[in-house]
C-alpha atoms as a PDB file:
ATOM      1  CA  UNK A   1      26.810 -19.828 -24.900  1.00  0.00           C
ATOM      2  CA  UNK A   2      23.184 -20.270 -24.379  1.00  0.00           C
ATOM      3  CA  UNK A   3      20.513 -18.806 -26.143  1.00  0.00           C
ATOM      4  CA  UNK A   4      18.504 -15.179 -25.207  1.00  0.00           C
ATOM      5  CA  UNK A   5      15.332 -17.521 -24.435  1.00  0.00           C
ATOM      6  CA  UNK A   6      17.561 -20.207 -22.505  1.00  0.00           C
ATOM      7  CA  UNK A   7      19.134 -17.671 -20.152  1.00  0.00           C
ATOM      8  CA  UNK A   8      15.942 -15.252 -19.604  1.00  0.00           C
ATOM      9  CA  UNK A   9      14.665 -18.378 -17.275  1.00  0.00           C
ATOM     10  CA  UNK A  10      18.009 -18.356 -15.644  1.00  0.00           C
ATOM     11  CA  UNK A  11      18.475 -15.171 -14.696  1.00  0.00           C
ATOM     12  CA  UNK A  12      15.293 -14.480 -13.331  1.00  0.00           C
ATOM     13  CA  UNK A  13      15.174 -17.850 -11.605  1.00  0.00           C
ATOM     14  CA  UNK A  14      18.615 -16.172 -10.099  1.00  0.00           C
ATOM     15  CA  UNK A  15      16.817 -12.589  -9.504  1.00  0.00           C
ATOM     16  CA  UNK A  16      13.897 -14.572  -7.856  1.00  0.00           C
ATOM     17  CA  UNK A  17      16.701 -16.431  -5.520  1.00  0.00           C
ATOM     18  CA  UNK A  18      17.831 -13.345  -4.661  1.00  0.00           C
ATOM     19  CA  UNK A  19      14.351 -11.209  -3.593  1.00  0.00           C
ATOM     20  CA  UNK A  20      13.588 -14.295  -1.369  1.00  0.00           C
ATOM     21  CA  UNK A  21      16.597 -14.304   0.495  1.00  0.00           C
ATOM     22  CA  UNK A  22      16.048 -10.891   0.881  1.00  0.00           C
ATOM     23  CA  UNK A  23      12.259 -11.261   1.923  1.00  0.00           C
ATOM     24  CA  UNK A  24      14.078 -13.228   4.901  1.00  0.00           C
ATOM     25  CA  UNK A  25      15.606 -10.327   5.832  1.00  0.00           C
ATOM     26  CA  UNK A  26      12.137  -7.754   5.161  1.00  0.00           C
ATOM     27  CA  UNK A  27      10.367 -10.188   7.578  1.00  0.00           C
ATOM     28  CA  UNK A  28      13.295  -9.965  10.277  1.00  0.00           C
ATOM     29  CA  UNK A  29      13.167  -6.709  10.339  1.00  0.00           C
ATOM     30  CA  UNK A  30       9.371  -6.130   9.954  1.00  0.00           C
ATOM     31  CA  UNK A  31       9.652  -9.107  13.266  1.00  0.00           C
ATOM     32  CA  UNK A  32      11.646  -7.192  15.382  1.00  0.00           C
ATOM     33  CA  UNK A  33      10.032  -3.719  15.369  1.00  0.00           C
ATOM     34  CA  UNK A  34       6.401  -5.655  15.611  1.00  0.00           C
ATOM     35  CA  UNK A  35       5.400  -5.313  11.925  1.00  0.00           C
ATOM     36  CA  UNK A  36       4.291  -8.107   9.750  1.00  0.00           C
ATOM     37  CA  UNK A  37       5.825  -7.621   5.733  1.00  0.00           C
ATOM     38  CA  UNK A  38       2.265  -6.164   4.654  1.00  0.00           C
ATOM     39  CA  UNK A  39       2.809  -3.106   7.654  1.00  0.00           C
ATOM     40  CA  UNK A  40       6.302  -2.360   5.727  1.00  0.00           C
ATOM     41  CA  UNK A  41       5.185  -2.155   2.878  1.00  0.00           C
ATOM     42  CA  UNK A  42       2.183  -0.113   3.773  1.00  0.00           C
ATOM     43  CA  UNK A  43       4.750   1.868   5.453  1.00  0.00           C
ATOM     44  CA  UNK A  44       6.925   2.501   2.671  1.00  0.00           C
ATOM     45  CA  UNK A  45       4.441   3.367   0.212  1.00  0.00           C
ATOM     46  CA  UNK A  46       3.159   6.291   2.368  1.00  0.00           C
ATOM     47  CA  UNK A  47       4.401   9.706   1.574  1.00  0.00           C
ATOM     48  CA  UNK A  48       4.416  11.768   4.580  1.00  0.00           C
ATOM     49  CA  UNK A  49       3.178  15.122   2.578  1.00  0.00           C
ATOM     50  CA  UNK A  50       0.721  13.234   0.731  1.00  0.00           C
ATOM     51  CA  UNK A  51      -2.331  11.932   2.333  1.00  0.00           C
ATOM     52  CA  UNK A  52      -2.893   8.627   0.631  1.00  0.00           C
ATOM     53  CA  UNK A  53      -6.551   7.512  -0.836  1.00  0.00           C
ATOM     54  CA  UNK A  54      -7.170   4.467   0.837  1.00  0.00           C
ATOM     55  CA  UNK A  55      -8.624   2.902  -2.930  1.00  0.00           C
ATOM     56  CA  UNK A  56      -5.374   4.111  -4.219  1.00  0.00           C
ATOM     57  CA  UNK A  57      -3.600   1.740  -1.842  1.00  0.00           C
ATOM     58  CA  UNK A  58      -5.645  -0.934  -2.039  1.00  0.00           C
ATOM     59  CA  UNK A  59      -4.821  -0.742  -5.621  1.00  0.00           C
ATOM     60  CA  UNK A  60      -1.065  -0.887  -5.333  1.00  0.00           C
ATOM     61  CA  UNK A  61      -1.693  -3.972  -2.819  1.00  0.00           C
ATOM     62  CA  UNK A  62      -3.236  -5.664  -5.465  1.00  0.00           C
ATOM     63  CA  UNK A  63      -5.792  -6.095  -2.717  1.00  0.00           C
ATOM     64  CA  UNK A  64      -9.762  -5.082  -2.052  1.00  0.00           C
ATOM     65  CA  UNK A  65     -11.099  -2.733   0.372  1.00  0.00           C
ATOM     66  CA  UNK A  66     -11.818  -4.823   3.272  1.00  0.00           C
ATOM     67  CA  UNK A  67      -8.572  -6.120   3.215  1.00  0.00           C
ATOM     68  CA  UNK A  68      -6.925  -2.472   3.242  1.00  0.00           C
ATOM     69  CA  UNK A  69      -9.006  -1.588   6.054  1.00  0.00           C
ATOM     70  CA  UNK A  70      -8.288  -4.177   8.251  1.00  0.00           C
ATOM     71  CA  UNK A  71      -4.336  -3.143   7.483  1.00  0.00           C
ATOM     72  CA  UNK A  72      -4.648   0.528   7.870  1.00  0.00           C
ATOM     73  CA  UNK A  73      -6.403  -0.336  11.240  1.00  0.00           C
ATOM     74  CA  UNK A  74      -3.315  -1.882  12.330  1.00  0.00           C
ATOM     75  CA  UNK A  75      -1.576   0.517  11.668  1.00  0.00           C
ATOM     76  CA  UNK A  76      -3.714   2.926  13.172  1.00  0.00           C
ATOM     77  CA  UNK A  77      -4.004   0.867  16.068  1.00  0.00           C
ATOM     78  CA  UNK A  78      -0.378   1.052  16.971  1.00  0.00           C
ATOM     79  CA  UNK A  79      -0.650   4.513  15.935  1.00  0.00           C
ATOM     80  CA  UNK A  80       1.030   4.441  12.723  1.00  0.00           C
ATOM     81  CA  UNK A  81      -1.309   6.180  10.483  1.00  0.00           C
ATOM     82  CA  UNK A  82      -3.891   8.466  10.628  1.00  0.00           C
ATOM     83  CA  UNK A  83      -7.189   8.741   8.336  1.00  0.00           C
ATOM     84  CA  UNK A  84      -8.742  11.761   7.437  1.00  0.00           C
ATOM     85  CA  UNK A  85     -10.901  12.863   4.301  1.00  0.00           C
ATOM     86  CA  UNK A  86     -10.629  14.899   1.499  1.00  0.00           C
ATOM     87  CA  UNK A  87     -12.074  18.168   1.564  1.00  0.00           C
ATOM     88  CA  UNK A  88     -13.336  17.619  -2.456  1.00  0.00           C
ATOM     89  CA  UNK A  89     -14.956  14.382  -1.563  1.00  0.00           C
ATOM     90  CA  UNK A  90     -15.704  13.006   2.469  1.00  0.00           C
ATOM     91  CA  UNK A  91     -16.522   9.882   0.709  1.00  0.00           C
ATOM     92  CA  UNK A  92     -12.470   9.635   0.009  1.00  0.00           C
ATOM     93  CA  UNK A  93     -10.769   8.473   2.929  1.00  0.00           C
ATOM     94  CA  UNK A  94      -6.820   9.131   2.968  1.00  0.00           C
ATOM     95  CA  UNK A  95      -4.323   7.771   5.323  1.00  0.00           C
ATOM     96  CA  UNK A  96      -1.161   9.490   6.408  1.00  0.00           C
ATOM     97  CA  UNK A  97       1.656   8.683   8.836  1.00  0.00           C
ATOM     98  CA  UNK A  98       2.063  10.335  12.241  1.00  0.00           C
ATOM     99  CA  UNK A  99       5.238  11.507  13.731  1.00  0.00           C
ATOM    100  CA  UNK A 100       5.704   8.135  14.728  1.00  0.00           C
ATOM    101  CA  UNK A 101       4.677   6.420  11.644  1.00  0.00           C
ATOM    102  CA  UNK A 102       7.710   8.309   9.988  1.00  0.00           C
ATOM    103  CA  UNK A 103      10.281   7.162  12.938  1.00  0.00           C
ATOM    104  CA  UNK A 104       9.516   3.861  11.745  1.00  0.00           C
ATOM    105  CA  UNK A 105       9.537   4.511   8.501  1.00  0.00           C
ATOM    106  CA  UNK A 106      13.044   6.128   8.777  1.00  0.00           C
ATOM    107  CA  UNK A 107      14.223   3.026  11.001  1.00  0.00           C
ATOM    108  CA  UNK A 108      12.932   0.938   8.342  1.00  0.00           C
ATOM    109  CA  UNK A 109      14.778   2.532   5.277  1.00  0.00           C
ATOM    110  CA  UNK A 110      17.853   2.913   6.703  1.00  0.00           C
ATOM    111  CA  UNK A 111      17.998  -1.009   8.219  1.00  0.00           C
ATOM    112  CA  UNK A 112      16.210  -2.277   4.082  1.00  0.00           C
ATOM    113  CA  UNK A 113      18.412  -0.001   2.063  1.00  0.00           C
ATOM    114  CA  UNK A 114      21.938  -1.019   3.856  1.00  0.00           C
ATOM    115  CA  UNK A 115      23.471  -2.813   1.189  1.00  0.00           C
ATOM    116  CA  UNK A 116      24.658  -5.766   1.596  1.00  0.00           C
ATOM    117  CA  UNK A 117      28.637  -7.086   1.278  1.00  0.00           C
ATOM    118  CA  UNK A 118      27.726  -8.654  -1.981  1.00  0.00           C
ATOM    119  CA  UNK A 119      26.356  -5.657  -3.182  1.00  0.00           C
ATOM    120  CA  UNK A 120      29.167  -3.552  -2.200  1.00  0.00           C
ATOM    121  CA  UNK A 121      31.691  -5.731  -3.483  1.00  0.00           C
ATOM    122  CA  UNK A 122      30.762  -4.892  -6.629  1.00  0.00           C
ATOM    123  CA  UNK A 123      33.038  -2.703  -8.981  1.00  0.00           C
ATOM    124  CA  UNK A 124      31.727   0.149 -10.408  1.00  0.00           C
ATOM    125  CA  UNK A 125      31.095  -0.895 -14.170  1.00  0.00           C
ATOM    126  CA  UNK A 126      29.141  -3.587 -12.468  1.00  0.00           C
ATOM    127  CA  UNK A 127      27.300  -1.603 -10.061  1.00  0.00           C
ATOM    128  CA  UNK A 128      26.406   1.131 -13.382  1.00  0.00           C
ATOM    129  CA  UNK A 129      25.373  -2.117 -14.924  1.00  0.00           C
ATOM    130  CA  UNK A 130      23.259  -4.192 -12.430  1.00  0.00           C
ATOM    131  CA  UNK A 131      21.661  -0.502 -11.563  1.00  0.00           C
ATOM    132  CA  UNK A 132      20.830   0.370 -15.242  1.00  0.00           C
ATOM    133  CA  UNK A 133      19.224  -3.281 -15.716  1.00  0.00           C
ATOM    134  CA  UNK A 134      17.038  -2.907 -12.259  1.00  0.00           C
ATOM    135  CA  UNK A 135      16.112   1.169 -13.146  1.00  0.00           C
ATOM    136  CA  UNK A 136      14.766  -0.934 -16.289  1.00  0.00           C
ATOM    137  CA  UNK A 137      12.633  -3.713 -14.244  1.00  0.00           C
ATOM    138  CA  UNK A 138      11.645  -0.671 -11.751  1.00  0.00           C
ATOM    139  CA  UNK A 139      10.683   1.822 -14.153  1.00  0.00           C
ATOM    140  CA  UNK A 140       8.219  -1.384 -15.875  1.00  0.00           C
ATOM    141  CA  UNK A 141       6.778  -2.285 -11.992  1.00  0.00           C
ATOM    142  CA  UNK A 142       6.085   1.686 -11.311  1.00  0.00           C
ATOM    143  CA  UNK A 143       4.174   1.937 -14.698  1.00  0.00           C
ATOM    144  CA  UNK A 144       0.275   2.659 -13.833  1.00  0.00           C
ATOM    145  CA  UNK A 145      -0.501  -0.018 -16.735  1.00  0.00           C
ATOM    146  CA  UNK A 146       1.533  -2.457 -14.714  1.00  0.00           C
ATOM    147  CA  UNK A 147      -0.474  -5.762 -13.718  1.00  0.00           C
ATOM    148  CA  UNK A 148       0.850  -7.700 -10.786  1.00  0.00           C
END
């Protein structure tokens, strides 16, 4: 049996194998309904009763302004998104999706969140497993002190 520090390299080489494969299958979908991977993601970060600071998305991007803008214009373009302001502070500008934004964004979860056949394979002691161990890694991205 291999060490703790010998495996942690292989398993997350394995985990890594994994998220690409899936990327393929963000960008097919992203493809066919006209939306590049950064317009998903956008997407799936908005809440649609929570106006969204634009510097607060930018943030979770890992991205500046400028390049937030030119995304959320898009979006806007194809009608997506709307801006608006805060009410506290015009300076703020928020985005939010429109009726269609969220037809999209419903299309989109239920086509990215379909398991796969390897996933549902699984028995349940490994599902409760695997899900504990990724609730773990989740929990750790969604931390506001989390660095990217």
């Amino acid at each position: 049996m291999s060490s703790r520090a010998e495996r942690a390299p292989e398993v997350w080489q394995l985990l890594m194998r994994v998220a690409m494969n899936r990327f393929g299958r963000v960008s097919g979908i992203a493809q066919d309904l006209g939306l590049t991977p950064g317009h998903v993601k956008a997407l799936l970060m908005l809440d649609p009763d929570r106006p969204q600071p634009m510097g607060s998305l930018a943030h979770s991007f890992s991205c500046d302004a400028s390049t937030m803008t030119w995304l959320v214009d898009r979006l806007e373009e194809r009608g997506l998104v709307e801006r608006g302001g805060l009410k506290s502070d015009r300076r703020v500008k928020t985005v939010t999706l429109t009726a269609e934004g969220m037809r999209i964004k419903s299309e989109l979860e239920q086509r990215l969140y379909d398991p796969p056949d390897s996933i549902l394979s699984l028995g349940q002691s490994e599902l409760h497993a695997l899900g504990n161990v990724l609730e773990g890694l989740a929990s750790e991205i969604d931390s506001p002190d989390h660095v990217t």
